[in-house]
Protein backbone atom coordinates (compact mmCIF):
# COMPACT_ATOMS: atom_id res chain seq x y z
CA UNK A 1 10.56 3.39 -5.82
CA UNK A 2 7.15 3.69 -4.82
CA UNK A 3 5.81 7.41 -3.62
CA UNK A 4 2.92 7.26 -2.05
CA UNK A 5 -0.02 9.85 -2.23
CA UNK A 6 -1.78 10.04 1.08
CA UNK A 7 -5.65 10.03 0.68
CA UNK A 8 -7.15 12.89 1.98
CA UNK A 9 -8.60 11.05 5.56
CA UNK A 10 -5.18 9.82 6.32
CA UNK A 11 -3.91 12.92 8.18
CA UNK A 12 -7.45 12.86 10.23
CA UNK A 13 -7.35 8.96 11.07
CA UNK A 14 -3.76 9.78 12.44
CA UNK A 15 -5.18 12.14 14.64
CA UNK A 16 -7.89 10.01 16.04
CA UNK A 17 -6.10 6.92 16.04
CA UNK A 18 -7.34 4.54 14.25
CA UNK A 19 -3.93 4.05 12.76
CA UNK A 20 -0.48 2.78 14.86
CA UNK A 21 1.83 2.64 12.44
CA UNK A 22 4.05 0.68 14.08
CA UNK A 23 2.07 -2.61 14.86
CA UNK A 24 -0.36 -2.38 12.74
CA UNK A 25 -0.85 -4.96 9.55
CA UNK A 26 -0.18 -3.24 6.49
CA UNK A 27 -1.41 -4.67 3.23
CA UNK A 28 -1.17 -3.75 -0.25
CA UNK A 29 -4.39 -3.83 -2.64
CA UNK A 30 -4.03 -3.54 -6.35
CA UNK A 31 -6.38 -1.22 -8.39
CA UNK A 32 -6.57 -1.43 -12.70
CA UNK A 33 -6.22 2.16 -14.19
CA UNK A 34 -10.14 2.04 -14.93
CA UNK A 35 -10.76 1.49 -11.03
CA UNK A 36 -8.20 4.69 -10.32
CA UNK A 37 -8.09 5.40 -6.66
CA UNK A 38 -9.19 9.18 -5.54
CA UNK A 39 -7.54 11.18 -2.85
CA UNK A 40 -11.26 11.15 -1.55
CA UNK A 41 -11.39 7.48 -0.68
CA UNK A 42 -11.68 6.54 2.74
CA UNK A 43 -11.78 2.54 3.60
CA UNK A 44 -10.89 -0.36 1.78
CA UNK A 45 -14.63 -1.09 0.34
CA UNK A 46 -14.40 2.62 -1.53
CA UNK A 47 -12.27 0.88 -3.93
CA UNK A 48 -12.30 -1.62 -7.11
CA UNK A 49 -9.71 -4.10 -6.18
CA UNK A 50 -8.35 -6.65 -9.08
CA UNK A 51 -8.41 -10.53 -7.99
CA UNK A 52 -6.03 -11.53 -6.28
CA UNK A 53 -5.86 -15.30 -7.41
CA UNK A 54 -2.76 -16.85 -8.44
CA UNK A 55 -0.98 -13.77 -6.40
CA UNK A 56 1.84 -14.17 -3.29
CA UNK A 57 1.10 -12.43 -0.08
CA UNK A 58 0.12 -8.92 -0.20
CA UNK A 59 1.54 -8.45 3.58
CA UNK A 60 3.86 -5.59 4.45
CA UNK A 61 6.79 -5.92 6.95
CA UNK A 62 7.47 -2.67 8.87
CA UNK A 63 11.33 -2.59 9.22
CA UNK A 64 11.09 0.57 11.88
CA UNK A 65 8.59 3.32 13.31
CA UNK A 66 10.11 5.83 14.93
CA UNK A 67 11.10 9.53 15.13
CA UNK A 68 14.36 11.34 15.49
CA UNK A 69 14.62 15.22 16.16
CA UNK A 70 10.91 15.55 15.55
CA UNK A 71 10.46 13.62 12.04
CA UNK A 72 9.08 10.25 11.93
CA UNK A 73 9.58 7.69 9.39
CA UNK A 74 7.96 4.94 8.83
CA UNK A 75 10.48 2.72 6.90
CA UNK A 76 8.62 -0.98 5.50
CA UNK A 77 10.22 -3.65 3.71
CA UNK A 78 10.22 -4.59 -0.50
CA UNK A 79 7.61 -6.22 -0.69
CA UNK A 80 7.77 -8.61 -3.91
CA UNK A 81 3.73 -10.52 -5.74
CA UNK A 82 4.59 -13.40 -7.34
CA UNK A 83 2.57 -14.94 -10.10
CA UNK A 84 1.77 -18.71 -9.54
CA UNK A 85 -0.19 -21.02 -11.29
CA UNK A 86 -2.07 -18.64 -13.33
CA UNK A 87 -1.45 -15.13 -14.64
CA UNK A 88 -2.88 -12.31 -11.97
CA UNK A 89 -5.15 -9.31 -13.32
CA UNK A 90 -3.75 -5.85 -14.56
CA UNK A 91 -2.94 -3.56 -12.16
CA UNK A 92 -1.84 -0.14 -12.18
CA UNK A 93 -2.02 1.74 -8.63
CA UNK A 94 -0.82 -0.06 -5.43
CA UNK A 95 -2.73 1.12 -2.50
CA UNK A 96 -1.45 0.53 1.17
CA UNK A 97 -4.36 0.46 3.39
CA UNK A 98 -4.61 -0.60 7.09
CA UNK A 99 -5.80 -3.87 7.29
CA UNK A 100 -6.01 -4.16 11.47
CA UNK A 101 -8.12 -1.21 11.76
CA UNK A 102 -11.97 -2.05 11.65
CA UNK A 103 -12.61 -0.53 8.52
CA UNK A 104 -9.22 -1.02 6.51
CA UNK A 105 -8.56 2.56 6.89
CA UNK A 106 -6.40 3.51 3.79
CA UNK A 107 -3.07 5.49 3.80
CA UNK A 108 -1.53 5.95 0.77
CA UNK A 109 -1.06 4.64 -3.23
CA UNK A 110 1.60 4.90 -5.64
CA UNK A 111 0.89 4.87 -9.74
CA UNK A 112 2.85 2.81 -11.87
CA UNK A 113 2.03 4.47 -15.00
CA UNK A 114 0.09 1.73 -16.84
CA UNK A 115 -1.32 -1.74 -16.34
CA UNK A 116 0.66 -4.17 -15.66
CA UNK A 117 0.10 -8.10 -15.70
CA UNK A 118 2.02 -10.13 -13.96
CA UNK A 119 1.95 -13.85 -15.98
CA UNK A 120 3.00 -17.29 -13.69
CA UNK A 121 6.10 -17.08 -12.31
CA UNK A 122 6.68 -13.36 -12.77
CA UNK A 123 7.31 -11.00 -9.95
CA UNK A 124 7.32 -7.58 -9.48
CA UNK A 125 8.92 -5.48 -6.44
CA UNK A 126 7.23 -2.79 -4.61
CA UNK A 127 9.68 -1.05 -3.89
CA UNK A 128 9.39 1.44 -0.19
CA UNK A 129 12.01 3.90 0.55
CA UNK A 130 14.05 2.59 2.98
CA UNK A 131 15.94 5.81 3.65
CA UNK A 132 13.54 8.67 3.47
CA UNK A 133 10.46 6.57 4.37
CA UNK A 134 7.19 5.32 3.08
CA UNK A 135 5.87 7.86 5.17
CA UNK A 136 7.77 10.82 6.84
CA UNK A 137 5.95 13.18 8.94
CA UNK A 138 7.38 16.28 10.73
């Protein structure tokens, strides 16, 4: 299961929305453990990103937003990258960033533990809590 770690400017973008969780397009961007993401990251452009040829959609589907008795959860979908045609690069850290605000405000990554290549026609599944939520906030 992937746990995110928020990055630091998370808990501030919340608070001057730049971030609605709800609508907004989540992607996933994949980082190699020499390009590890830091809690002080920011946007998108902060990071080294891997290249994404020969990869599936990095697109996340958000199954629910919403809050009961004063804890929200944000609950998103698997999301499963394909290999196709060609093997992709080695990643270790999956970052979820925001890719509708102007910047590509980022939220959160998880760590894998080591690079991983995907070769063609190999998948691997990120796989979101769908109980507690990707992110839970109360």
């Amino acid at each position: 299961m992937a746990t995110l770690t928020k990055f630091n400017c998370f808990v501030e973008d919340l608070a001057e929305k730049k971030h609605n969780l709800g609508s907004d397009q989540l992607v996933v961007a994949l980082c190699a453990s020499a390009n590890a993401p830091s809690a002080s990251n920011t946007v998108l452009t902060d990071l080294t990103q891997i290249s994404y040829t020969n990869l599936s959609s990095r697109n996340i589907t958000t199954s629910s937003s919403s809050q009961t008795s004063g804890t929200y959860k944000l609950i998103l979908s698997d999301l499963t990258l394909s290999a196709s045609g060609g093997s992709v690069a080695p990643f270790r850290y999956v970052v979820v960033y925001n890719d509708t605000s102007t910047s590509d405000s980022l939220i959160g990554y998880a760590d894998y533990g080591s690079d991983t290549t995907l070769n063609s026609g190999e998948s691997i599944v990120i796989d979101f809590d769908g109980s507690n939520g990707a992110i839970a906030i109360s």
